[in-house]
N, C-alpha and C. Protein backbone atom coordinates (compact mmCIF):
# COMPACT_ATOMS: atom_id res chain seq x y z
N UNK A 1 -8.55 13.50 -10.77
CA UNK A 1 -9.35 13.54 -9.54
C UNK A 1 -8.50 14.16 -8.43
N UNK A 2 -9.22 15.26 -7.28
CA UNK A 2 -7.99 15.97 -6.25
C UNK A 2 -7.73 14.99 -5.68
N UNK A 3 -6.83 14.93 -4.62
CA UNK A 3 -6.40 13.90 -3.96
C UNK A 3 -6.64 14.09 -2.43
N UNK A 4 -7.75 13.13 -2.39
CA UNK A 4 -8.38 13.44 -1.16
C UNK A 4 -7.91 12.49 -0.29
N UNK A 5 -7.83 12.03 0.90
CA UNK A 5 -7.41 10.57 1.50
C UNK A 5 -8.33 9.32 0.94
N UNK A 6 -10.08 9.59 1.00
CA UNK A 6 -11.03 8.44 0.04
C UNK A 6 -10.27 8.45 -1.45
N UNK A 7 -9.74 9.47 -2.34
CA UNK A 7 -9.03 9.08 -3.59
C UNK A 7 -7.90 8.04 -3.20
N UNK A 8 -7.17 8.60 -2.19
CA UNK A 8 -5.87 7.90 -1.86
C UNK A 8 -5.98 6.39 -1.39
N UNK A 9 -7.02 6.09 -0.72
CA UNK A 9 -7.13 4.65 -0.38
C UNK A 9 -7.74 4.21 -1.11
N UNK A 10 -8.35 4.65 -1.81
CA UNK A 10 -9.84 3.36 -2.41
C UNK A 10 -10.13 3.93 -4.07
N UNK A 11 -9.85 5.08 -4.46
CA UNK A 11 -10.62 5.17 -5.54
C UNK A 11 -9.51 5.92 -6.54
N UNK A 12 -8.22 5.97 -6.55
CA UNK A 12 -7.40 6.05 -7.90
C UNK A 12 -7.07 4.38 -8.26
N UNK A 13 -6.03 5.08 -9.13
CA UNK A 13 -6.29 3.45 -10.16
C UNK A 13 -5.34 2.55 -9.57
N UNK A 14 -4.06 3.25 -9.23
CA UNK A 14 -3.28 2.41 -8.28
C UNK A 14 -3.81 1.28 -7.24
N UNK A 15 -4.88 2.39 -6.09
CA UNK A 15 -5.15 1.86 -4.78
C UNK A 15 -6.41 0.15 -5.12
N UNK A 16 -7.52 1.29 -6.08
CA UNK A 16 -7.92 0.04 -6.76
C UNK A 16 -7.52 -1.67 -7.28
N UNK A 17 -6.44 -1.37 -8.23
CA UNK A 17 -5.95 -2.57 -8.26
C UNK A 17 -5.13 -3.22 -7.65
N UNK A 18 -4.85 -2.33 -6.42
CA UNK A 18 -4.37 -2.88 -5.43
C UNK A 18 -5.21 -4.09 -4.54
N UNK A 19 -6.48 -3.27 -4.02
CA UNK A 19 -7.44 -3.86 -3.66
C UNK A 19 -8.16 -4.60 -3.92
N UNK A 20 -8.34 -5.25 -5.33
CA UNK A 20 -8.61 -6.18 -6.00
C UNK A 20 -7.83 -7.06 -6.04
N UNK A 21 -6.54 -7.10 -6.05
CA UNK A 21 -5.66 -8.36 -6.22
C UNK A 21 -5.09 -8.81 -5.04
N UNK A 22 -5.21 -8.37 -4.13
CA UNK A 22 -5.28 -8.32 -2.68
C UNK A 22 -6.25 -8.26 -1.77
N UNK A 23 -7.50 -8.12 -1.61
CA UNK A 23 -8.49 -8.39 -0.56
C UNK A 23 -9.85 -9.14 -1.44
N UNK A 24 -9.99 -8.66 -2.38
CA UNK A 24 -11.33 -9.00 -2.56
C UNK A 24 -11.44 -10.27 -3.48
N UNK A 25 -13.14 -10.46 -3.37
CA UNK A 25 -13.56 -11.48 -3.96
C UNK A 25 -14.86 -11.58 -4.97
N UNK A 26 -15.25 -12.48 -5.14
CA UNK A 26 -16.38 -12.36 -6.14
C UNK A 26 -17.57 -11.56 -5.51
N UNK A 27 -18.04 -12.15 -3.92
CA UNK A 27 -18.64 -11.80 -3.29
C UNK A 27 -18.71 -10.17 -2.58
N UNK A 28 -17.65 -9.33 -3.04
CA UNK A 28 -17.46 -8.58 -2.38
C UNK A 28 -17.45 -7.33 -3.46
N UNK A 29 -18.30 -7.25 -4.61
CA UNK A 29 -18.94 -6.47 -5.89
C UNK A 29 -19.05 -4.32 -5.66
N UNK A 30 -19.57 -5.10 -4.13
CA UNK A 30 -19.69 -3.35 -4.25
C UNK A 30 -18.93 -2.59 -3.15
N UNK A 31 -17.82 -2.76 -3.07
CA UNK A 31 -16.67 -2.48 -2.13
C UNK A 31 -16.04 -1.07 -2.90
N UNK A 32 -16.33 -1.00 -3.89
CA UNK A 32 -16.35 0.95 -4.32
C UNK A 32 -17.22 1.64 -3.93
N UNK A 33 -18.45 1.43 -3.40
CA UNK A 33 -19.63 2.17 -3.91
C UNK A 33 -20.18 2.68 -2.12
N UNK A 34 -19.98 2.67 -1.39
CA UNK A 34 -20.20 3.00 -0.30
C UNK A 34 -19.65 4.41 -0.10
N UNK A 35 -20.16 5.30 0.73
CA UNK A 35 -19.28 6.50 1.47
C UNK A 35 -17.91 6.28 2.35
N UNK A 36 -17.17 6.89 2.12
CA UNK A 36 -15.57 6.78 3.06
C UNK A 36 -16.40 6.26 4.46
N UNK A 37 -17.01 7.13 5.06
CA UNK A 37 -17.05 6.45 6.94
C UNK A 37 -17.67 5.29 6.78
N UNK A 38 -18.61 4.76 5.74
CA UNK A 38 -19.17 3.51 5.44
C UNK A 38 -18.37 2.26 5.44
N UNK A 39 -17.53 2.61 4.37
CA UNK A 39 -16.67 2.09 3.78
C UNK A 39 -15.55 1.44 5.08
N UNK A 40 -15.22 2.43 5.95
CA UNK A 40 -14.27 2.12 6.58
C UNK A 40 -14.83 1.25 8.10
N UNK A 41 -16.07 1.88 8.64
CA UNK A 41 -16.67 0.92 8.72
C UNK A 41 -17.08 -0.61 8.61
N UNK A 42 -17.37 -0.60 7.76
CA UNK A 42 -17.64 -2.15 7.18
C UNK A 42 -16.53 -2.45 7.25
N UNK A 43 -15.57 -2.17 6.35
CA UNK A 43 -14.46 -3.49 6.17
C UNK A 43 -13.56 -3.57 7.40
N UNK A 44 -14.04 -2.31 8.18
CA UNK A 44 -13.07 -2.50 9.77
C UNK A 44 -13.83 -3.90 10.81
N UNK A 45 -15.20 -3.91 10.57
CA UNK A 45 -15.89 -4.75 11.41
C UNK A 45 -15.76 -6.31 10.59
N UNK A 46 -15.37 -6.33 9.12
CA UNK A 46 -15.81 -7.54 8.75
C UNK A 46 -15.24 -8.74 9.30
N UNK A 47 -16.09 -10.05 9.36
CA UNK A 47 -15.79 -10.90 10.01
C UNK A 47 -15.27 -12.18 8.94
N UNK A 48 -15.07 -11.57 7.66
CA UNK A 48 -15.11 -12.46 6.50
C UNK A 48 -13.55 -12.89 6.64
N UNK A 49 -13.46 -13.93 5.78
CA UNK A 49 -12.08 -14.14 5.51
C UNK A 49 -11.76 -13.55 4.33
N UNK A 50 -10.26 -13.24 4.06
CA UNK A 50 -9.91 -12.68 2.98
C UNK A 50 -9.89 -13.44 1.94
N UNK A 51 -9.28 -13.20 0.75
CA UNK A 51 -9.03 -13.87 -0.18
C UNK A 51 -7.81 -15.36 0.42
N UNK A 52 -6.94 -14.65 1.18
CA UNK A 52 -5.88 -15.02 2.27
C UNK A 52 -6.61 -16.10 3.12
N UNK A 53 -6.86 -17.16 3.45
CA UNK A 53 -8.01 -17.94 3.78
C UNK A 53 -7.43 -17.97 5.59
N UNK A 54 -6.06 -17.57 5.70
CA UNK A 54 -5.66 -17.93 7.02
C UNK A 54 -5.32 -15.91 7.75
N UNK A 55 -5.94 -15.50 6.98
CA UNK A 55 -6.39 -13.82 7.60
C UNK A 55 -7.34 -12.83 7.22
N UNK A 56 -8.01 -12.78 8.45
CA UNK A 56 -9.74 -12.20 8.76
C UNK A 56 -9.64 -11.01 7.51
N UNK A 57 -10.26 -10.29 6.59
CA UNK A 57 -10.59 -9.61 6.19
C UNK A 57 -10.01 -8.11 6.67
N UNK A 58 -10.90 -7.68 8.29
CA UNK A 58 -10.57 -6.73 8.68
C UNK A 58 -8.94 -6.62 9.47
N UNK A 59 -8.10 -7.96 9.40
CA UNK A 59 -6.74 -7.25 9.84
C UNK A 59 -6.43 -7.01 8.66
N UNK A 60 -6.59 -7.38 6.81
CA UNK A 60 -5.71 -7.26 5.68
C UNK A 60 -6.29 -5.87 5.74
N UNK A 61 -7.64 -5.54 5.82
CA UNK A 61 -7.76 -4.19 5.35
C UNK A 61 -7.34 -3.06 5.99
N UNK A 62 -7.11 -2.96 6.99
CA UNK A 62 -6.56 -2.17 7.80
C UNK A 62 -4.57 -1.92 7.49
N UNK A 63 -4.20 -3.16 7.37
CA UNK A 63 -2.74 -3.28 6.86
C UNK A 63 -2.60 -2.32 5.73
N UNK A 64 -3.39 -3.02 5.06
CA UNK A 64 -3.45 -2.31 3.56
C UNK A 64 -3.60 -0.46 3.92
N UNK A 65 -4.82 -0.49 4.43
CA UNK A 65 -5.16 1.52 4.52
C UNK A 65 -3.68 1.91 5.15
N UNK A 66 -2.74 1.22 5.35
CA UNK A 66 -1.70 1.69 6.49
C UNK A 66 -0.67 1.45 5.15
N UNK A 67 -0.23 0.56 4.78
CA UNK A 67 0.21 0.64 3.51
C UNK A 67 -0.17 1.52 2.53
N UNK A 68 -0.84 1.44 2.16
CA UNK A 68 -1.25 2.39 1.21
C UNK A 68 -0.63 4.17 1.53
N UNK A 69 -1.51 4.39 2.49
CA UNK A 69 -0.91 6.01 3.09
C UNK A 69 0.39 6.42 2.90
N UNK A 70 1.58 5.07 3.51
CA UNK A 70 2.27 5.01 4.06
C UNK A 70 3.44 4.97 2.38
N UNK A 71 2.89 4.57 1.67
CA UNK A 71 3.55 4.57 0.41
C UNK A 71 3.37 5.50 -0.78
N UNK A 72 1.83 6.38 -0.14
CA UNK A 72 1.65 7.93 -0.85
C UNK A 72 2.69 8.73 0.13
N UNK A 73 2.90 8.72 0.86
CA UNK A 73 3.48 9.76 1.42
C UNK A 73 5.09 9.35 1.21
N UNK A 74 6.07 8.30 1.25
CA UNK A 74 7.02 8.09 0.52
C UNK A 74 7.05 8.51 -0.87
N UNK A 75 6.35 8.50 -1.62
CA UNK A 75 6.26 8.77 -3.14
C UNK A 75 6.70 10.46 -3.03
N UNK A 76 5.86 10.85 -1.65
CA UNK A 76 5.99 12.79 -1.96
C UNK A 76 7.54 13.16 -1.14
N UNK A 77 7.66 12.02 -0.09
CA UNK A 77 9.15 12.74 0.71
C UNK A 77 10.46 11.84 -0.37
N UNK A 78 10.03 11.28 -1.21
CA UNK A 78 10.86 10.65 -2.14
C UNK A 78 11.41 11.92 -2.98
N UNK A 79 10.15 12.62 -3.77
CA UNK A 79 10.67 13.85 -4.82
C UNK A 79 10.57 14.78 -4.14
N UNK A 80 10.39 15.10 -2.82
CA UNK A 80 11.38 16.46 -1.99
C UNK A 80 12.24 16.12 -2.09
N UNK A 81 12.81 14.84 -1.68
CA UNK A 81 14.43 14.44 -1.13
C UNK A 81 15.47 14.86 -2.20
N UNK A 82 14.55 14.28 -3.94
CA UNK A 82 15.36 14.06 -4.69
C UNK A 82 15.59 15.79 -5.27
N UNK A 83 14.57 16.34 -5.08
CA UNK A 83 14.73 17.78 -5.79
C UNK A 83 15.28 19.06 -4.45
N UNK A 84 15.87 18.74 -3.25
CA UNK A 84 16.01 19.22 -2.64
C UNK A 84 18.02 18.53 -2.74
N UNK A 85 18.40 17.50 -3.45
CA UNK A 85 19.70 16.94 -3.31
C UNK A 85 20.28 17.50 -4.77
N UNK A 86 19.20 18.09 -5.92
CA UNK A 86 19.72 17.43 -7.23
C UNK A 86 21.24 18.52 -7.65
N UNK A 87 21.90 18.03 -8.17
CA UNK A 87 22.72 18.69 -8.69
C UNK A 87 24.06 18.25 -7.88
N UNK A 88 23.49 17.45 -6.47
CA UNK A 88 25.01 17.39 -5.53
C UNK A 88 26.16 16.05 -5.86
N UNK A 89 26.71 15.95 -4.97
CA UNK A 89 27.29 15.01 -4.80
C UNK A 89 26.70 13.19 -4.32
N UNK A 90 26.05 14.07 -3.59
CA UNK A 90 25.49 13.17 -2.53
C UNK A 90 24.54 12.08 -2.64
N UNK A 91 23.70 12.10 -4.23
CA UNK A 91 23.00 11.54 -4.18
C UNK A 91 23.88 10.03 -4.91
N UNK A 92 23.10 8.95 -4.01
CA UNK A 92 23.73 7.52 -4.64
C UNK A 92 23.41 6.81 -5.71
N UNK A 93 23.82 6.07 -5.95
CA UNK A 93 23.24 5.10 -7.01
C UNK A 93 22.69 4.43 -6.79
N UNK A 94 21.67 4.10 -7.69
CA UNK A 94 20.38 3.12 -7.39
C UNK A 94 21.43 1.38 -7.22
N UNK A 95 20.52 0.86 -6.20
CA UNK A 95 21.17 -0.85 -6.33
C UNK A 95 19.94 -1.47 -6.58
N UNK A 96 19.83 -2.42 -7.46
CA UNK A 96 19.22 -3.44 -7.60
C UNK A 96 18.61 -4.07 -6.81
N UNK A 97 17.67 -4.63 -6.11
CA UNK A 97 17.36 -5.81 -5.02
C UNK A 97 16.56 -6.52 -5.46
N UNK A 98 17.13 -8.02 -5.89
CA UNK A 98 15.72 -8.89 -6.39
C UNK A 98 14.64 -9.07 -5.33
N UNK A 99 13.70 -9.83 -6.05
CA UNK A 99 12.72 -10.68 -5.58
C UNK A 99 12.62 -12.07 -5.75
N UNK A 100 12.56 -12.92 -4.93
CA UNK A 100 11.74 -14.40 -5.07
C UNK A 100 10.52 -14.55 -4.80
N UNK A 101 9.74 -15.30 -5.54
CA UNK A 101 8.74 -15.47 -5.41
C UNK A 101 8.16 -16.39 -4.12
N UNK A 102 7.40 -16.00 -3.49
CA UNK A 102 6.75 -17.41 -2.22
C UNK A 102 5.90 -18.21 -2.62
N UNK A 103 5.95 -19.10 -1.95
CA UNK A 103 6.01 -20.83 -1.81
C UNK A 103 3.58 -19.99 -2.25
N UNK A 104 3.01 -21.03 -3.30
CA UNK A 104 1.46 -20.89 -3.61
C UNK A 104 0.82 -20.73 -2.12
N UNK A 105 0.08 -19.78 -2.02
CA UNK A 105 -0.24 -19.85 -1.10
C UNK A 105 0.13 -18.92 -0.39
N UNK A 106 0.74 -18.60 -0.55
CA UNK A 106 1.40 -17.97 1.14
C UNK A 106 1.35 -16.35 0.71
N UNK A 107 1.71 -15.19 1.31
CA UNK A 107 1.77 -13.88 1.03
C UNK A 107 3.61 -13.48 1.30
N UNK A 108 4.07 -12.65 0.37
CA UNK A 108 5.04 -12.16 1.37
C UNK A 108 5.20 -10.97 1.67
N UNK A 109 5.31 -10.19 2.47
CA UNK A 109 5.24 -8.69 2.68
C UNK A 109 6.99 -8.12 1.95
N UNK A 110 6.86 -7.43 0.98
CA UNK A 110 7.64 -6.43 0.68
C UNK A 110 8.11 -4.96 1.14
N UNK A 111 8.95 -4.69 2.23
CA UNK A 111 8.80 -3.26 2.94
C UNK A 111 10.52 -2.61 2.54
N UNK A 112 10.14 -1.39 2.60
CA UNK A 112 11.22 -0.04 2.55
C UNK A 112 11.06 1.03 3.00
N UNK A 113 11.93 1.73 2.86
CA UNK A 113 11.91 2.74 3.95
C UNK A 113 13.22 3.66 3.39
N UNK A 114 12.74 5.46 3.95
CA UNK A 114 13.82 6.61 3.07
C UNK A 114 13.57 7.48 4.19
N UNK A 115 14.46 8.18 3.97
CA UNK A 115 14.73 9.01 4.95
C UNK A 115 15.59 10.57 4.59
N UNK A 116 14.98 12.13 4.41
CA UNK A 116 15.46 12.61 3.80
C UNK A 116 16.81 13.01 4.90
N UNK A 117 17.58 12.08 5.79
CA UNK A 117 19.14 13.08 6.44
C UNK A 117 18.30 13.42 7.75
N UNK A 118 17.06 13.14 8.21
CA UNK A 118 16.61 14.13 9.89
C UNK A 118 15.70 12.57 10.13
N UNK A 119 15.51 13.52 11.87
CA UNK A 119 14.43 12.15 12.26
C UNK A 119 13.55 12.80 11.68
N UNK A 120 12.70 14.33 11.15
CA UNK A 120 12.06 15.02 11.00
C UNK A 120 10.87 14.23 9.47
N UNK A 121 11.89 14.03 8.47
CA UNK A 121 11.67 13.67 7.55
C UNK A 121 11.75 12.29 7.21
N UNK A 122 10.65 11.04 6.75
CA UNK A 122 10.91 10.08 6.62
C UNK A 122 9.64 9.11 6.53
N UNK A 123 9.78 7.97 5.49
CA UNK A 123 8.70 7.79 5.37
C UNK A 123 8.74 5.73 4.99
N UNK A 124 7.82 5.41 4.72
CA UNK A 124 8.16 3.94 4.40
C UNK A 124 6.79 3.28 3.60
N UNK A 125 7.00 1.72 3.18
CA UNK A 125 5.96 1.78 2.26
C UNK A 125 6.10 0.33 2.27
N UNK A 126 5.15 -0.68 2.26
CA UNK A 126 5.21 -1.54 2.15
C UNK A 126 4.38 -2.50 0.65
N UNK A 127 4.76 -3.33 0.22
CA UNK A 127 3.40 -4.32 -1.33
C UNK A 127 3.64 -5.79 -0.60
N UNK A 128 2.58 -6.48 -0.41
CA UNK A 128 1.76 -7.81 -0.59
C UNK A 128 2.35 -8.27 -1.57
N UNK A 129 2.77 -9.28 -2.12
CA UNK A 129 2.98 -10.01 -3.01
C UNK A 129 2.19 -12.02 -2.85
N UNK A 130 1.78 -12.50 -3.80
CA UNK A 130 1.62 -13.80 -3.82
C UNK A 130 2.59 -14.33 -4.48
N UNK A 131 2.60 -15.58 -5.51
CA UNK A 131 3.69 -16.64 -6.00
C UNK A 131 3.50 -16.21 -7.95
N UNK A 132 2.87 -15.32 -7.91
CA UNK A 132 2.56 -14.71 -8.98
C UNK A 132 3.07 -13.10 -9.34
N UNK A 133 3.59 -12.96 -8.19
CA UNK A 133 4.15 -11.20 -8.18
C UNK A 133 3.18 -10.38 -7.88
């Protein structure tokens, strides 16, 4: 499918199961099937609660469209960076960084951030996590 911004938020397979394991609910069936301005629409006005019982619907979804973007476009200044360094010195070694899991219930925000060497270039990306990963 080209990669349109409606592919990029809502309808590859990534953003999808993103959005399922993170906003939605039983009640909320046809949250594919609308047009992009529809779409953004609605879930900008909704007054529902999330799956998240202690945050409104429309602040997760909005987080999320901001996440989301925000972690396609790291993915692309990620393999400039790396195919614009390869062969040098310069590039580092990967480090490890665990995870713990949070307390049932609760969310924890996961964020990072790259930067190809300028203020010019640079990008960041955040994942939701529950007590389940």
């Amino acid at each position: 499918e080209p990669e349109s911004s409606n592919h990029v938020q809502r309808d590859c397979m990534q953003s999808k199961n993103l959005w399922q394991h993170i906003l939605l609910t039983n009640a909320t069936c046809d949250f594919f099937t609308p047009n992009s301005s529809r779409w953004i629409k609605d879930n900008c006005k909704s007054h529902e609660r999330s799956k998240f019982h202690f945050l409104n619907r429309s602040i997760v979804f909005n987080i999320m469209c901001w996440l989301i973007w925000f972690s396609r476009n790291k993915s692309k200044a990620v393999k400039q960076c790396l195919i614009s360094q390869f062969g040098t010195s310069r590039i580092k070694p990967s480090t490890f960084i665990g995870w713990k899991p949070s307390q049932d219930g609760f969310l924890m925000l996961n964020t990072d951030g790259t930067s190809a060497g300028n203020l010019d270039s640079a990008g960041s990306g955040g994942m939701f996590r529950d007590a389940a990963g």
